[in-house]
C-alpha atoms as a PDB file:
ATOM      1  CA  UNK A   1       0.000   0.000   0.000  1.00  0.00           C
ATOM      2  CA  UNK A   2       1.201   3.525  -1.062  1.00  0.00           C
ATOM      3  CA  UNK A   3       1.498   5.814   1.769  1.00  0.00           C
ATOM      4  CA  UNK A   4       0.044   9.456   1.175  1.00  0.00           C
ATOM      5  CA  UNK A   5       2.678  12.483   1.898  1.00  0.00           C
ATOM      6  CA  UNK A   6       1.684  13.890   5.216  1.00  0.00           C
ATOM      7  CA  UNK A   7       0.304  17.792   4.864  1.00  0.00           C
ATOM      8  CA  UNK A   8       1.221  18.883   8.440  1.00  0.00           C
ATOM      9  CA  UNK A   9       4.441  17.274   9.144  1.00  0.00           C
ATOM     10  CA  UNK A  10       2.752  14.093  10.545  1.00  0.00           C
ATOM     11  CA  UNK A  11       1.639  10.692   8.936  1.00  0.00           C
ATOM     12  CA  UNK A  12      -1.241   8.404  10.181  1.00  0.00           C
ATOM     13  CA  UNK A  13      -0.571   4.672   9.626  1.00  0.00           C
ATOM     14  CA  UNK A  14      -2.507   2.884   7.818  1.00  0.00           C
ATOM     15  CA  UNK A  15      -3.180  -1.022   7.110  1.00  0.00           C
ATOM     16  CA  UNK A  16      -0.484  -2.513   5.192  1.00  0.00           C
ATOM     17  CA  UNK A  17       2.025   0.945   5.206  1.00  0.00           C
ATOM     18  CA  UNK A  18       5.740   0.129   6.308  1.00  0.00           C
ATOM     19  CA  UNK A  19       7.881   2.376   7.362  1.00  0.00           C
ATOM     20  CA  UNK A  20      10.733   2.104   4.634  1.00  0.00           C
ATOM     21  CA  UNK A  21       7.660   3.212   2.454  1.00  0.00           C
ATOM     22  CA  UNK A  22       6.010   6.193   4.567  1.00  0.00           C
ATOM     23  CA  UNK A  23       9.367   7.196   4.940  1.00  0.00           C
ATOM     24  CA  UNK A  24      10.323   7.194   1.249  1.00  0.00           C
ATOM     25  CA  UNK A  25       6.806   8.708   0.245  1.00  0.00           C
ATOM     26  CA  UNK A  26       8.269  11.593   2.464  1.00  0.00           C
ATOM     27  CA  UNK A  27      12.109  11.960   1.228  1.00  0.00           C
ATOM     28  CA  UNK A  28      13.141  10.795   4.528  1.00  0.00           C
ATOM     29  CA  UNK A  29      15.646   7.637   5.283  1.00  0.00           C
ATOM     30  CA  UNK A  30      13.361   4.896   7.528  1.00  0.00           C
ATOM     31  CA  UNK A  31      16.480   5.130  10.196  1.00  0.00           C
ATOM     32  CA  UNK A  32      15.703   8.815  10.845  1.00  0.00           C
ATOM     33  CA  UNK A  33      11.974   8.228  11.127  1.00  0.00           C
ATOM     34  CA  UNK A  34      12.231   5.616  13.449  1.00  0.00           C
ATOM     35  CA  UNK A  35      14.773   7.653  15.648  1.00  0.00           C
ATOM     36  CA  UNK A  36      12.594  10.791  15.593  1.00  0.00           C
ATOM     37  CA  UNK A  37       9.446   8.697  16.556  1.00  0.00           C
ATOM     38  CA  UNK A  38      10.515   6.693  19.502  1.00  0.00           C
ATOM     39  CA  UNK A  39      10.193   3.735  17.259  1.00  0.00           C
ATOM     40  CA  UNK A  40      11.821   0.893  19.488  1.00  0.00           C
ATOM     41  CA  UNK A  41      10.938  -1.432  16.811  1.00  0.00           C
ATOM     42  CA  UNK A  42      10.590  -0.349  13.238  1.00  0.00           C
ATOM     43  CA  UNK A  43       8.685  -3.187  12.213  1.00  0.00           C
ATOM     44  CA  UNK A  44       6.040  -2.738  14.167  1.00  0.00           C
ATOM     45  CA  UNK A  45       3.509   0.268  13.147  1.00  0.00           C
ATOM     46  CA  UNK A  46      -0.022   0.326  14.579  1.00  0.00           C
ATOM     47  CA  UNK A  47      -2.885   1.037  12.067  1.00  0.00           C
ATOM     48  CA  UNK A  48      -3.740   4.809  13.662  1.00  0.00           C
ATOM     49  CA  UNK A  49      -0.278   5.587  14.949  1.00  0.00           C
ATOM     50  CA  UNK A  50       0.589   9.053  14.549  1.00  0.00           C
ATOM     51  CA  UNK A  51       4.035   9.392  13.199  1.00  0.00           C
ATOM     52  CA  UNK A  52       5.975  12.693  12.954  1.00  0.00           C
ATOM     53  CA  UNK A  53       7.678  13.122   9.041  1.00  0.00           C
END
């Protein structure tokens, strides 16, 4: 699934997004998202999570 670039600066997961794709959908490099979001675990996302882009 194709993850939408975030209007705001922030990114709600949705079913199927990872977040190697939400993060290239945004220009960003999936290490630096997961640092900047707390992300102990990259490959978990929960559908609704609010992530910061």
């Amino acid at each position: 699934m194709k993850s939408a670039p975030a209007a705001n600066g922030n990114y709600v997961v949705k079913a199927g997004d990872t977040l190697s794709e939400i993060a290239a959908a945004h220009g960003k490099n999936w290490h630096d998202l997961a640092k900047a979001n707390g992300l102990a675990n990259p490959d978990v996302l929960s559908i609704g999570e609010n992530l910061t882009v």
